[in-house]
Protein backbone atom coordinates (compact mmCIF):
# COMPACT_ATOMS: atom_id res chain seq x y z
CA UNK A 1 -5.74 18.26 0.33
CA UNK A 2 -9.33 17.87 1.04
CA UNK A 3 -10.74 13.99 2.29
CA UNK A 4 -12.61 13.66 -1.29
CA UNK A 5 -9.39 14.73 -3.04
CA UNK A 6 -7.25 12.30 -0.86
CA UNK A 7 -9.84 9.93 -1.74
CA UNK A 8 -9.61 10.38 -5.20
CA UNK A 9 -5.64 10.19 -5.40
CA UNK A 10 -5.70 7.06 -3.52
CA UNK A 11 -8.21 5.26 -6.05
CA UNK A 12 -6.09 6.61 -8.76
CA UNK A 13 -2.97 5.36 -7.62
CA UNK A 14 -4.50 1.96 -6.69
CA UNK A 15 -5.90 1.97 -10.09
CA UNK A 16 -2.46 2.43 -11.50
CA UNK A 17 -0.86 0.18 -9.36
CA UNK A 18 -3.56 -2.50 -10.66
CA UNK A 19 -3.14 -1.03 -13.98
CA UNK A 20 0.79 -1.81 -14.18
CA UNK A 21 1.60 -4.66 -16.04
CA UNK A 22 5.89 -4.78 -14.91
CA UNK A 23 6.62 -6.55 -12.09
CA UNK A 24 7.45 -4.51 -9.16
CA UNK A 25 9.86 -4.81 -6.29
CA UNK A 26 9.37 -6.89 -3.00
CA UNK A 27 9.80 -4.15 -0.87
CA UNK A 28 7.58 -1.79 -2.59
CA UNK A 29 4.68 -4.26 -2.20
CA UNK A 30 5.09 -4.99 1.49
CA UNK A 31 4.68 -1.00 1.82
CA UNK A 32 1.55 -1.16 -0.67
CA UNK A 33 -0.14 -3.69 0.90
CA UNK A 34 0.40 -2.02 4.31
CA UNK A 35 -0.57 1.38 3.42
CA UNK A 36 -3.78 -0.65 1.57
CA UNK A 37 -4.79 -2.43 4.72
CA UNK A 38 -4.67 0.72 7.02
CA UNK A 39 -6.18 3.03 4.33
CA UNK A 40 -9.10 0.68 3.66
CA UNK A 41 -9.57 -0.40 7.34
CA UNK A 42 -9.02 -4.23 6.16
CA UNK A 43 -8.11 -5.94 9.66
CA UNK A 44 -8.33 -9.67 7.54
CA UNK A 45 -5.19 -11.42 8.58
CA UNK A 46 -2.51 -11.76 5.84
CA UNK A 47 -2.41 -15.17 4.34
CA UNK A 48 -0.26 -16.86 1.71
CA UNK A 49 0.64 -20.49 1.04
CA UNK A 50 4.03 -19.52 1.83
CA UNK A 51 4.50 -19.05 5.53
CA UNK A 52 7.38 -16.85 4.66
CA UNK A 53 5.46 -14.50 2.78
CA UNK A 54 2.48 -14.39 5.62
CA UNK A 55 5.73 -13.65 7.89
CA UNK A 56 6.91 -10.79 5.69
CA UNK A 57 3.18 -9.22 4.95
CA UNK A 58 2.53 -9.24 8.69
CA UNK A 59 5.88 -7.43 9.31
CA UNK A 60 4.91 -4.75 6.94
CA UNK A 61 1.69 -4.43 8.89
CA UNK A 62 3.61 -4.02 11.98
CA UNK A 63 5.49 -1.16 11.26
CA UNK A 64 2.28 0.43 9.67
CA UNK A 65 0.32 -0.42 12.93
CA UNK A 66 -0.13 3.72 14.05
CA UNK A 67 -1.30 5.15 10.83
CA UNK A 68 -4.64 6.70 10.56
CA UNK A 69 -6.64 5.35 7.54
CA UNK A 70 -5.90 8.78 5.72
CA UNK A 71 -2.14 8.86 6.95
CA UNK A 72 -2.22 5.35 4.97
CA UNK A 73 -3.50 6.67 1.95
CA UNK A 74 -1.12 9.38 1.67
CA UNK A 75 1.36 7.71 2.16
CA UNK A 76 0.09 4.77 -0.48
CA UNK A 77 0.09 7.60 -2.84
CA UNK A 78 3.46 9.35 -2.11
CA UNK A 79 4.99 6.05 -2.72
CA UNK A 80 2.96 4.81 -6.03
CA UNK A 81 3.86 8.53 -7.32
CA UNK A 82 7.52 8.27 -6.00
CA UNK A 83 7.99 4.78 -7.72
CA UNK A 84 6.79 6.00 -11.46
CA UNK A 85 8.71 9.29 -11.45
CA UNK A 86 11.60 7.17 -10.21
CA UNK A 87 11.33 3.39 -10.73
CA UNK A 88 12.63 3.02 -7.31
């Protein structure tokens, strides 16, 4: 896959993702909004009124902490594509 096609799958998939109107699962987040950060090069600090959350988002950012901004948006993609073939 080319960088404008990777680039391309990744808005698509964020677009479905924004798209959705289900609720989706904790854990599938968490790896979302890693794979976002890395992919879009977003170094903001997570915040959330619930220190718990900011604990959990910043965990997820850990473990995605050596990706490459186009490893993150495969990955984003494998998982958004993963989750609506499977719901899982």
């Amino acid at each position: 896959m080319t960088s404008e096609e990777l680039d391309i799958a990744f808005r698509t998939a964020v677009a479905s993702i924004n798209e959705h109107t289900e609720p989706f699962p904790a854990d599938f987040l968490l790896r979302l909004y890693s794979y976002y950060k890395k992919a879009t090069g977003d170094q903001d600090l997570p915040s959330s009124n619930n220190p718990l959350i900011t604990a959990f988002k910043t965990n997820a950012l850990f473990q995605a902490k050596n990706l490459t901004p186009d490893e993150a948006k495969t990955l984003y993609v494998e998982a958004v594509n993963h989750y609506f073939l499977y719901r899982k």
